[in-house]
Protein backbone atom coordinates (compact mmCIF):
# COMPACT_ATOMS: atom_id res chain seq x y z
CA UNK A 1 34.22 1.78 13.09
CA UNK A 2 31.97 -0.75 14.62
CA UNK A 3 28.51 -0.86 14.09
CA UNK A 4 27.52 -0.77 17.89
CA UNK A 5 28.52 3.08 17.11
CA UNK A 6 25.94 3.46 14.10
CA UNK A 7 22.77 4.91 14.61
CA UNK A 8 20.13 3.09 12.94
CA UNK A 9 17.46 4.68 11.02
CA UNK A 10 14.42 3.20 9.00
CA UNK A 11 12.11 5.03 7.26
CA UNK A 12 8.39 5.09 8.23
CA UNK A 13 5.07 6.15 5.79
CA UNK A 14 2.98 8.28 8.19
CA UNK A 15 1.47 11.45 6.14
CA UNK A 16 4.50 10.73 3.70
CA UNK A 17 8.32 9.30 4.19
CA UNK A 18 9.92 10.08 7.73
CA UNK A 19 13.26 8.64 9.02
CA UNK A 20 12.91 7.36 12.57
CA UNK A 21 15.86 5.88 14.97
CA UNK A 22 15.72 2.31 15.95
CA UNK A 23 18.68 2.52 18.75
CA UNK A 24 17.51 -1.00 20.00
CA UNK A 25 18.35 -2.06 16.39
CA UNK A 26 14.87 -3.85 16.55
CA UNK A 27 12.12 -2.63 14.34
CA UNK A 28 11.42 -4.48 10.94
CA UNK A 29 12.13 -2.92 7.31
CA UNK A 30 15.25 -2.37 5.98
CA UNK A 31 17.78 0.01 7.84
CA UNK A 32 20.13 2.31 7.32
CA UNK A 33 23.31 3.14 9.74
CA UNK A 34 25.17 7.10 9.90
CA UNK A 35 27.42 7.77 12.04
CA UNK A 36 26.03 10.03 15.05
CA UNK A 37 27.80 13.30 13.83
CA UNK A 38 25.93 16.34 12.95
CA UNK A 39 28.93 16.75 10.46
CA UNK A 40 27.74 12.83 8.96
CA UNK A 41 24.42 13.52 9.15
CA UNK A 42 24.70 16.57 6.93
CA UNK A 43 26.72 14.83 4.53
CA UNK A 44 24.25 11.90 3.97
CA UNK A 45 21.75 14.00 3.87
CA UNK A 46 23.44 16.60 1.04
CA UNK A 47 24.28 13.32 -1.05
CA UNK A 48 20.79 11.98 -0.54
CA UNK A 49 22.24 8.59 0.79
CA UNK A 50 18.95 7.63 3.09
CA UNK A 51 17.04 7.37 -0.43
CA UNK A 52 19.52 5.02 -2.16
CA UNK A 53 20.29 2.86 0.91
CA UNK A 54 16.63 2.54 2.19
CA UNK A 55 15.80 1.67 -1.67
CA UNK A 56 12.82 4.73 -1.49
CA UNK A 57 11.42 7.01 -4.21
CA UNK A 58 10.48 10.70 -2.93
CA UNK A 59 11.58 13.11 -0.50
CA UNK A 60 12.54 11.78 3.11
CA UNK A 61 11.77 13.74 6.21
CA UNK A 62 14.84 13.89 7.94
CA UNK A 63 14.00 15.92 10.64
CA UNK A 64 13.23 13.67 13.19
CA UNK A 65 16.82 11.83 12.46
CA UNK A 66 18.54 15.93 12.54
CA UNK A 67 16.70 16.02 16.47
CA UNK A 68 18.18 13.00 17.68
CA UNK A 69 21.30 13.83 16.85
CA UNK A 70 21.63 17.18 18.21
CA UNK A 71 19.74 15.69 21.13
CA UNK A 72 22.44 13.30 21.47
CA UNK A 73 25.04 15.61 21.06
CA UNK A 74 23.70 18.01 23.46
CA UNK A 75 23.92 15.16 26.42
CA UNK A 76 26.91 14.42 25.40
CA UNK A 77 28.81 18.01 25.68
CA UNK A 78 26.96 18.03 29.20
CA UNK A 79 28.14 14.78 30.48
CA UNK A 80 31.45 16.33 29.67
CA UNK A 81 31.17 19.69 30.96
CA UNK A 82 30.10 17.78 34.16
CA UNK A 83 26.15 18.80 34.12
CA UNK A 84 23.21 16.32 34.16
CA UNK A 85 21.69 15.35 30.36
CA UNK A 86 18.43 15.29 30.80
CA UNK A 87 18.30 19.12 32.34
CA UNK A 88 20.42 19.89 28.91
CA UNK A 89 17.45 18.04 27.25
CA UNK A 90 14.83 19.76 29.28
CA UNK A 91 16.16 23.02 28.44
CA UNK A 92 15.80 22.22 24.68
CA UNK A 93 12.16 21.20 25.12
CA UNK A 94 11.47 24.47 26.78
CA UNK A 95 12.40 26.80 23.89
């Protein structure tokens, strides 16, 4: 798998540890890459790999990381049931 298809993820201290995408691979601190897969995701998350790889002590927020991907994945099943993303993405922000 190349990296191009690796989201990466840093974690940020705001009101205590939060994971927060960096798709333009640009923002300093050390990184971590999963695989955009809310089957990946949940397996990282189970075995706790943001901690170890991002070298942090405490509890991560993932939740911000878990929206993006469904996000994602969301767009994606649109573009290929032939319907516009960003109405899929409205829709989401509605409920």
């Amino acid at each position: 798998m190349r990296s191009t298809e690796l989201l990466r993820v840093i974690a940020v201290d705001v009101a205590g540890l939060r994971l927060v995408v960096d798709p333009a691979r640009r923002l300093p601190g050390r990184g971590a890459h999963v695989h955009p897969d809310p089957a990946c995701f949940a397996l990282a998350e189970r075995r706790r790999a943001f901690g170890r790889a991002l070298r942090l002590a405490g509890v991560v927020d993932t939740a911000p990381l878990a929206e993006y991907i469904e996000q994602a994945r969301a767009a994606a099943l649109a573009i290929e049931d032939g319907r516009e993303p960003a109405a899929v993405l409205n829709d989401q922000q509605v409920r």
